[in-house]
Protein backbone atom coordinates (compact mmCIF):
# COMPACT_ATOMS: atom_id res chain seq x y z
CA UNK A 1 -21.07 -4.39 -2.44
CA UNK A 2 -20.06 -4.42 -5.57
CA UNK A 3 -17.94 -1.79 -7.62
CA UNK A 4 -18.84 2.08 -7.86
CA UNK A 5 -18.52 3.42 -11.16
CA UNK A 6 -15.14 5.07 -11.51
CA UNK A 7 -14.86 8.96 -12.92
CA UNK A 8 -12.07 11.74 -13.88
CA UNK A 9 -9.60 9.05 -15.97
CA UNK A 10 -6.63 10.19 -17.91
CA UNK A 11 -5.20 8.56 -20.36
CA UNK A 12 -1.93 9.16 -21.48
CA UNK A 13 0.15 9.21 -24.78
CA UNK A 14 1.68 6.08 -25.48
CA UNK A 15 5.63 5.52 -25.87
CA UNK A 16 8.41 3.76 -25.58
CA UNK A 17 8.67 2.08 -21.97
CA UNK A 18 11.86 3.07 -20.07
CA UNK A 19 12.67 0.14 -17.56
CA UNK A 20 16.18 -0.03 -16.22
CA UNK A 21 16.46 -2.92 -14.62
CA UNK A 22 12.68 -3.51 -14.44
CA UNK A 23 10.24 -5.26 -16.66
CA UNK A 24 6.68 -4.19 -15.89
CA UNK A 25 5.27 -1.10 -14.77
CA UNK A 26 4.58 0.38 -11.31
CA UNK A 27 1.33 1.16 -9.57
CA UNK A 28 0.32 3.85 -7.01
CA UNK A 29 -3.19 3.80 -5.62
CA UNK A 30 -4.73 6.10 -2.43
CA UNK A 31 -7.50 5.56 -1.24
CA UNK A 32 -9.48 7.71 0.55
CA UNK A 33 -13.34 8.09 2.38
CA UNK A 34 -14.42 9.93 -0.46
CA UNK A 35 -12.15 9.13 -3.55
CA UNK A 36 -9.90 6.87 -5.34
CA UNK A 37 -7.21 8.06 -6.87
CA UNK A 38 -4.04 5.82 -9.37
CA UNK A 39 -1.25 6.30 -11.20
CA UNK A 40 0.82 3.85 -13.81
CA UNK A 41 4.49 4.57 -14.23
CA UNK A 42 7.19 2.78 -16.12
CA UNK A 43 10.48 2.85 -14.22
CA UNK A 44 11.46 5.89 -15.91
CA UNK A 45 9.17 7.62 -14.08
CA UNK A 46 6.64 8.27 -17.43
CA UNK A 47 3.07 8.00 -15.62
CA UNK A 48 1.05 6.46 -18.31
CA UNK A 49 -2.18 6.15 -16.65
CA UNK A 50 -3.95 8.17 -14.07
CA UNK A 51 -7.71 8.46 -12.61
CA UNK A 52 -9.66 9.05 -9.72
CA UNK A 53 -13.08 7.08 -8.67
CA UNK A 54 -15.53 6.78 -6.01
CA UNK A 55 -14.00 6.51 -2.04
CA UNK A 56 -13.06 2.71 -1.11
CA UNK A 57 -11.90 1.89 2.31
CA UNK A 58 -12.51 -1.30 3.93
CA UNK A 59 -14.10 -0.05 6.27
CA UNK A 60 -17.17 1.09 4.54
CA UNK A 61 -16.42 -1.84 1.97
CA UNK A 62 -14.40 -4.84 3.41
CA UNK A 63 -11.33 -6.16 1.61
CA UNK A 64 -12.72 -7.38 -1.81
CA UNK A 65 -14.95 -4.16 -2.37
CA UNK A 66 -11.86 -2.06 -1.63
CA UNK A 67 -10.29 -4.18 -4.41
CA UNK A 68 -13.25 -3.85 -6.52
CA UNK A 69 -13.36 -0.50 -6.34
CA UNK A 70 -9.68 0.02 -7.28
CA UNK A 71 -9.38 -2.46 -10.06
CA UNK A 72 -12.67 -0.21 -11.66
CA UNK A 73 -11.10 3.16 -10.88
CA UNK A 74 -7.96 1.37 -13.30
CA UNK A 75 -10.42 0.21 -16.12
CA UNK A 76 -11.92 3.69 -16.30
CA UNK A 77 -8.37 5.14 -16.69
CA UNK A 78 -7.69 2.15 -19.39
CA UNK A 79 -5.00 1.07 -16.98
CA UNK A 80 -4.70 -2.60 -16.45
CA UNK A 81 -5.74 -4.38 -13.61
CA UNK A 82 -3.14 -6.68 -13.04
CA UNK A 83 0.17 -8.14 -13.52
CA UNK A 84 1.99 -5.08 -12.26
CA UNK A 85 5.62 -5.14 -11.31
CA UNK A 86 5.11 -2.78 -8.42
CA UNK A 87 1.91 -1.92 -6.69
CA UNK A 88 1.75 0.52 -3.45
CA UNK A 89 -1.58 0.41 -1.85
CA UNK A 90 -1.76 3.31 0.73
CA UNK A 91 -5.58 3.27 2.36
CA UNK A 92 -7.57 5.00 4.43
CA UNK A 93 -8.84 2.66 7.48
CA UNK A 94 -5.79 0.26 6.66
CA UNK A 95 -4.65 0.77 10.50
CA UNK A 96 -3.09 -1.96 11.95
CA UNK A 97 -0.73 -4.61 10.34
CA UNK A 98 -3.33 -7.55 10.55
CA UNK A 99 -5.41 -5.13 8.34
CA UNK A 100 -2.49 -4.50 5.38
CA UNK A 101 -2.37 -8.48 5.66
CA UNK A 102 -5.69 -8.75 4.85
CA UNK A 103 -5.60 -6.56 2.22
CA UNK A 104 -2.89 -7.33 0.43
CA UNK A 105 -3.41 -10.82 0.73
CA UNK A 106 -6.92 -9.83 -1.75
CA UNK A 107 -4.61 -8.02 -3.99
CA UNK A 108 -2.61 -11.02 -4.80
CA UNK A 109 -5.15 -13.28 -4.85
CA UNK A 110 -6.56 -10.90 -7.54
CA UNK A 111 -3.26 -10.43 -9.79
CA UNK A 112 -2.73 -7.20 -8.75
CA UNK A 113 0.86 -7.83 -8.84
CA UNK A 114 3.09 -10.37 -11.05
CA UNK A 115 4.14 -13.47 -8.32
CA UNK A 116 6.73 -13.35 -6.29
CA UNK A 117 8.56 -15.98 -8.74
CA UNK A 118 8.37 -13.12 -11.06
CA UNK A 119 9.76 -10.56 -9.04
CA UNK A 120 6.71 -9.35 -8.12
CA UNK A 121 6.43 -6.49 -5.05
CA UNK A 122 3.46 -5.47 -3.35
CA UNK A 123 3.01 -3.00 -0.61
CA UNK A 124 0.22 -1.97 2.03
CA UNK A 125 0.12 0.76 4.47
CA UNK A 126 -1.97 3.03 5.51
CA UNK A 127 -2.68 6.60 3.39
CA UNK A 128 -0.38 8.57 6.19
CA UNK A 129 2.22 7.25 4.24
CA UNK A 130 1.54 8.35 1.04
CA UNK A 131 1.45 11.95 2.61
CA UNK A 132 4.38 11.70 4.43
CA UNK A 133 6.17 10.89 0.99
CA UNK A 134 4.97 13.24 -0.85
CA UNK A 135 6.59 15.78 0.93
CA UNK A 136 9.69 13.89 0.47
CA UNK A 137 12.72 14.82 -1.08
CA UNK A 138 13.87 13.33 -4.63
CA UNK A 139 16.03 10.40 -2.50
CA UNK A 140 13.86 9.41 -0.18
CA UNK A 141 15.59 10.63 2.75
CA UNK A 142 12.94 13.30 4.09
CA UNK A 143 10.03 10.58 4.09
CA UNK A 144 11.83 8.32 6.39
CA UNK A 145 11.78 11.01 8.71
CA UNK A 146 8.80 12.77 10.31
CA UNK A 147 5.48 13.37 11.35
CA UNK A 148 2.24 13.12 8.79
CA UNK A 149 -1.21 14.22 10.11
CA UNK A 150 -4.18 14.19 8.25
CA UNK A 151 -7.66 16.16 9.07
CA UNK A 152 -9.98 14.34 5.96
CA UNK A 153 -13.50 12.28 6.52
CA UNK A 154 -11.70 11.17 9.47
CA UNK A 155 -8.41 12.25 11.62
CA UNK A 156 -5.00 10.09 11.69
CA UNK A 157 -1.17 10.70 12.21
CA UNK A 158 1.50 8.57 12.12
CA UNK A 159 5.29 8.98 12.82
CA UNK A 160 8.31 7.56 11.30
CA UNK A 161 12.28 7.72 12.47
CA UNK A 162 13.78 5.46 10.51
CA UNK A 163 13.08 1.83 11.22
CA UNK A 164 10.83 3.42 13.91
CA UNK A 165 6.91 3.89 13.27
CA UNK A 166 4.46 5.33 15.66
CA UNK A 167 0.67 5.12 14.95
CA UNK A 168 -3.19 5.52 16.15
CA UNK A 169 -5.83 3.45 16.56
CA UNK A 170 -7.84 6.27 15.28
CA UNK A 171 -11.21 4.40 15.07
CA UNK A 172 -12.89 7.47 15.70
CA UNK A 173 -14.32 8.81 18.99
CA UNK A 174 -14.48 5.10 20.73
CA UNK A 175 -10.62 5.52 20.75
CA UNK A 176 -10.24 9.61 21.39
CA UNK A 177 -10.22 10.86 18.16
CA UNK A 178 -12.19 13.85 16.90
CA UNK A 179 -11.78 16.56 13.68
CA UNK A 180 -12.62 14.87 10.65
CA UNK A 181 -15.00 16.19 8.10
CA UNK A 182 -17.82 13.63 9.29
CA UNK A 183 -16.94 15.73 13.07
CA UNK A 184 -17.36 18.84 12.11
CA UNK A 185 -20.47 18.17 10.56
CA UNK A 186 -22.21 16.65 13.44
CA UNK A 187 -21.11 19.35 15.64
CA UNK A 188 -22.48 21.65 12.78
CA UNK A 189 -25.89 19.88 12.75
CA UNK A 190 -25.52 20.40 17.05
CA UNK A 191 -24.80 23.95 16.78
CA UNK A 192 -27.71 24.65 14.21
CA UNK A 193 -30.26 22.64 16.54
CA UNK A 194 -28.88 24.38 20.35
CA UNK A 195 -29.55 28.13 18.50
CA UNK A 196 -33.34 26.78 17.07
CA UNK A 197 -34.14 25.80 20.62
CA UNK A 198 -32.79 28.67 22.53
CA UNK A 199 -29.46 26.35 24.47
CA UNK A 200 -26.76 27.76 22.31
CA UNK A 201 -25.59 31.21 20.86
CA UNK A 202 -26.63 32.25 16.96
CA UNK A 203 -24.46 30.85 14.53
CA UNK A 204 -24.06 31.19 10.37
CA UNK A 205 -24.14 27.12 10.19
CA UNK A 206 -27.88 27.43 11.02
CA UNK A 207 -28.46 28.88 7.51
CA UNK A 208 -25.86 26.53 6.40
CA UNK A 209 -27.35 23.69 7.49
CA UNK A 210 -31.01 24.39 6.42
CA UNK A 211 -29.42 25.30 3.31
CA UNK A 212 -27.57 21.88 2.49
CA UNK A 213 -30.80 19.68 3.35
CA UNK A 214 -33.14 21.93 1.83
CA UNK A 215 -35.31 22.56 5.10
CA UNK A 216 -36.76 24.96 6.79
CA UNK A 217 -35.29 24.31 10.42
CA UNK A 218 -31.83 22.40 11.08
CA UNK A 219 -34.17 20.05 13.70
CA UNK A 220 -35.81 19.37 10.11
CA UNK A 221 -32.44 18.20 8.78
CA UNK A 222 -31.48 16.21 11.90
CA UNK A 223 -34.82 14.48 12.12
CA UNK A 224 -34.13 13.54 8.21
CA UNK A 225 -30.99 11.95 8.71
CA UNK A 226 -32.39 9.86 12.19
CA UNK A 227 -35.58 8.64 9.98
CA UNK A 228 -32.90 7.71 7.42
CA UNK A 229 -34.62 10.13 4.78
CA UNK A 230 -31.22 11.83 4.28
CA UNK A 231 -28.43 10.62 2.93
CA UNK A 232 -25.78 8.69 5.76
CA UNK A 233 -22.80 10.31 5.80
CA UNK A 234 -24.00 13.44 4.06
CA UNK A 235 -23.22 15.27 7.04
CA UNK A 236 -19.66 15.59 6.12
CA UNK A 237 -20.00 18.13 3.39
CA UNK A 238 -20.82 20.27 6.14
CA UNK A 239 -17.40 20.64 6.81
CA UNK A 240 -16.29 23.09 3.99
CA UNK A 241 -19.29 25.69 5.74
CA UNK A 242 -17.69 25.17 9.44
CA UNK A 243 -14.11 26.62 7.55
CA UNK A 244 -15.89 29.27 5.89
CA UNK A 245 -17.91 30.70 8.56
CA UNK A 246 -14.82 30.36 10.94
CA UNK A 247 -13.21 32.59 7.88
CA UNK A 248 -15.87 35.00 8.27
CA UNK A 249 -15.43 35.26 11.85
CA UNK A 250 -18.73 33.23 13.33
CA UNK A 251 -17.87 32.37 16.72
CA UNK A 252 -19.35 29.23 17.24
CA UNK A 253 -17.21 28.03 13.59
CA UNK A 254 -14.31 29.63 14.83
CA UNK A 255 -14.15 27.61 18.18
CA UNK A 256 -15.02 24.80 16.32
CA UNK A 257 -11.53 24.81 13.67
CA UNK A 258 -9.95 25.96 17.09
CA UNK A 259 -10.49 22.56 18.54
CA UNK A 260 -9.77 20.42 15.16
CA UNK A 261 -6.31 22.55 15.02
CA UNK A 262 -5.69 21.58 18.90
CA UNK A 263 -6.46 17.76 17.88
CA UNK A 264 -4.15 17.85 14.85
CA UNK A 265 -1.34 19.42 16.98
CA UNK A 266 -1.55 16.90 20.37
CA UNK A 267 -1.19 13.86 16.98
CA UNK A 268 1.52 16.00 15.91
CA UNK A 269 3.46 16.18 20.13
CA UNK A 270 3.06 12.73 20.61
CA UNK A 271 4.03 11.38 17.74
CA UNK A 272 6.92 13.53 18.43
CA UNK A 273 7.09 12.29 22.09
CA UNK A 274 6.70 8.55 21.07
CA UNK A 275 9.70 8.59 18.81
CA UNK A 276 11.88 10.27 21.73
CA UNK A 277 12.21 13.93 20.22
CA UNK A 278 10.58 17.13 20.88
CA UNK A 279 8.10 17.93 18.44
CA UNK A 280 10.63 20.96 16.58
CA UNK A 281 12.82 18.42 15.19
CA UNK A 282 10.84 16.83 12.94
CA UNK A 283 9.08 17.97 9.97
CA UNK A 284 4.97 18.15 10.70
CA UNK A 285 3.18 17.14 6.86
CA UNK A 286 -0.29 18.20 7.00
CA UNK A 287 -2.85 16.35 4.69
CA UNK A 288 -6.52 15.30 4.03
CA UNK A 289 -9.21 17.81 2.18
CA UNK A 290 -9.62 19.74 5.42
CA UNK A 291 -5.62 20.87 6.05
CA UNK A 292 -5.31 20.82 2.26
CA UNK A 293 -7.57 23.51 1.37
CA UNK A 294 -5.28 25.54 3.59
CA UNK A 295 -8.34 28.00 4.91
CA UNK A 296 -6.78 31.00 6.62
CA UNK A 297 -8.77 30.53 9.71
CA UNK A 298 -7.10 27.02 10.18
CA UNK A 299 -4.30 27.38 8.85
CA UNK A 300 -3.16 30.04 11.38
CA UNK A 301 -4.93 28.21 14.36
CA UNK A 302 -2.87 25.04 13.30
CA UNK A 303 -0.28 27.13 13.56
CA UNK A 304 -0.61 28.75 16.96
CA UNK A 305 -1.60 25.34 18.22
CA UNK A 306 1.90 23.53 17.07
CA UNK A 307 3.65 25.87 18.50
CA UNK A 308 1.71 26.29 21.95
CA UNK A 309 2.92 22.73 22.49
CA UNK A 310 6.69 23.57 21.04
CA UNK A 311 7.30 27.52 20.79
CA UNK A 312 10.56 25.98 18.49
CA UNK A 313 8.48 24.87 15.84
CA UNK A 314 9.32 26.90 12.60
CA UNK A 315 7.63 27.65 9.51
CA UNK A 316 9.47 25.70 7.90
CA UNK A 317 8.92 22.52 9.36
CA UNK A 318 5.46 23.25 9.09
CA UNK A 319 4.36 21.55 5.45
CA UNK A 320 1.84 21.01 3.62
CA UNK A 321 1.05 18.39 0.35
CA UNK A 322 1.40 20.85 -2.73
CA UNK A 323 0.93 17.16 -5.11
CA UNK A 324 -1.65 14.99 -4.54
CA UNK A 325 -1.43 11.96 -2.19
CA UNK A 326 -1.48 9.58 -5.10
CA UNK A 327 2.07 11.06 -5.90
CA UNK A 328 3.62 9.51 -2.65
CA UNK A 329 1.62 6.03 -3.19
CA UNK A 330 3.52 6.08 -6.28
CA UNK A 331 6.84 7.20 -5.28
CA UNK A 332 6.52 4.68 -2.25
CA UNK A 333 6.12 2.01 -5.40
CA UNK A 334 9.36 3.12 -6.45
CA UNK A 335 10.91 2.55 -3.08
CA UNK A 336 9.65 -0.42 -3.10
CA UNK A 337 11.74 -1.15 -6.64
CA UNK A 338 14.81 0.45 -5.36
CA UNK A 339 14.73 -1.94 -1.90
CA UNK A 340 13.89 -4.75 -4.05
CA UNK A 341 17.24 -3.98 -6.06
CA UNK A 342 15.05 -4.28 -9.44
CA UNK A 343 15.40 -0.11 -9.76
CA UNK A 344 18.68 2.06 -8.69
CA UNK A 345 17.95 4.80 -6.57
CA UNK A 346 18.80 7.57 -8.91
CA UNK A 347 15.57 6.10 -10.96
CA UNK A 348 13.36 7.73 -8.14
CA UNK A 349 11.76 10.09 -10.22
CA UNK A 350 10.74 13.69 -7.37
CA UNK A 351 7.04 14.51 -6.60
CA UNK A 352 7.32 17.68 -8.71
CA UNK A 353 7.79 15.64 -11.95
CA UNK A 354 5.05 12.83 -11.15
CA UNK A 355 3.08 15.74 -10.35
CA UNK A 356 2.96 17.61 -13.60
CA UNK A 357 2.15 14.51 -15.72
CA UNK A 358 -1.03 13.54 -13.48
């Protein structure tokens, strides 16, 4: 497939390039399900480019239309496309180590980065990451530490402890997992089709439901999307409704955020488990568009369902991203600098300030 067109670029003033110690510029990319989002610094932490484009993980896309996909999301935000110092890649669907191999070996066969002759760093990972830094402080010290769970098109978690990483296979239900947007909507669709035919209670994601497909019944909607005369995939946006009518009380909703808040907090205990502490000791960063809207409904069941598993858990410990995840892509770029020895580690600019100039 080849590239979507990318949308929402910024361009920003030009200047005089601050590199201490660095010649080139640094590169932060997330990518998401459903978006795209990068970020050009110079090593004084200026961001001089930022955008966001159409969602490209490799799952959906394989290696080369992730790549294409990022390099257009760059061109749209007058960026370049290669020959970058530093690049930090931190992708949805980018699970397994094999998987950042694959990826990153398309990135340098593309130019993404300078060579390694040149200096040249390019990392990987998986989006968790970028989350997890984000919620870093200015050193670096908190993101080596903790727990990041995210609750987007899909649910992941991963755990770090150091040198110490625990993750998930989290390849949807086939290996356990349940809660993502593309969840809730199914069991949305479910819901609206038990109350039609009289095996389930009445529920406000009926209307919802008819509503979003422009039907008159939801078994109208469902039929659309088995005949393939609905959009795939278009059952996520349902998501956004299940958090609303769980707001407004509908039972059926509210039992429904219940169990995504019960899935994010047994990532969140054994992560905690897996790295040998109980789950109060280390910070809990919740991400994705579901945790981030921060609905009051799941926020609070989040909550209740963290601390069911550890009644220590405080607030406190409790975060969630207040900068966007491209923000930790790019601050894991200038980690990547600093461990290289081409940056000091005083040049780490803090989210805050990345923040303000995206």
């Amino acid at each position: 497939m080849g590239p979507r067109r990318a949308a929402a670029a910024r361009r920003h003033p030009p200047g005089r390039l601050v590199s201490p110690g660095l010649s080139g510029l640094l590169l932060g990319v997330d990518v998401g399900g459903s978006k795209t989002a990068v970020a050009v610094a110079d090593a004084g932490g200026r961001v001089l480019f930022s955008g966001r484009g159409p969602g490209g993980s490799p799952d959906e896309l394989t290696e080369r239309g992730c790549l294409d996909v990022v390099q257009a999301t760059l061109t749209a935000a007058g960026a370049p496309t290669s020959g970058y110092a530093v690049a930090a890649l931190a992708v949805a669907g980018v699970d397994q180590p094999d998987e950042e191999q694959a990826l990153a070996a398309v990135a340098r066969e593309r130019g993404l980065v300078v060579g390694p002759d040149e200096g040249g760093v390019l990392s990987v990972v998986n989006d968790l990451f970028a989350v997890l830094r984000s919620a870093a402080d200015t050193d670096g010290s908190a993101g080596a530490r903790g727990i990041a769970v995210i609750a987007g098109t899909g649910t992941n978690a991963v755990g770090l402890d150091g040198e110490e990483t625990v993750r998930f296979l989290s390849l949807g239900p086939v290996s356990g997992d349940w809660g993502g947007g593309a969840d809730l909507g199914v069991a949305a669709l479910g819901a609206a089709c038990r109350e039609e035919d009289g095996r389930g209670p009445a529920t406000a994601l009926t209307a919802a439901v008819r509503r979003q497909y422009g039907t008159a019944s939801a078994h109208e909607a469902v039929l659309a999307l088995h005949r393939g005369q609905a959009a795939a995939g278009s059952e996520r946006h349902l998501a956004r409704a299940v958090l609303a009518a769980a707001d407004a009380g509908d039972a059926v909703a509210v039992e429904l955020v219940r169990r995504l808040a019960r899935e994010v907090a047994d990532f969140a205990a054994a992560s905690a488990a897996r790295l040998g502490h109980p789950l109060h000791e280390l910070p809990v960063v919740l991400g994705g568009g579901l945790l981030h809207a921060r609905t009051p409904r799941l926020t609070a069941e989040v909550r209740a369902a963290l601390l069911q598993r550890d009644p220590a858990v405080a607030d406190s410990s409790i975060r969630y991203t207040d900068v966007p995840p491209v923000v930790g892509s790019l601050l894991l770029a200038f980690d990547a600098a600093v461990a290289s020895g081409s940056l000091p580690a005083s040049a780490r600019p803090s989210p805050a300030v990345l923040a303000t100039q995206l």
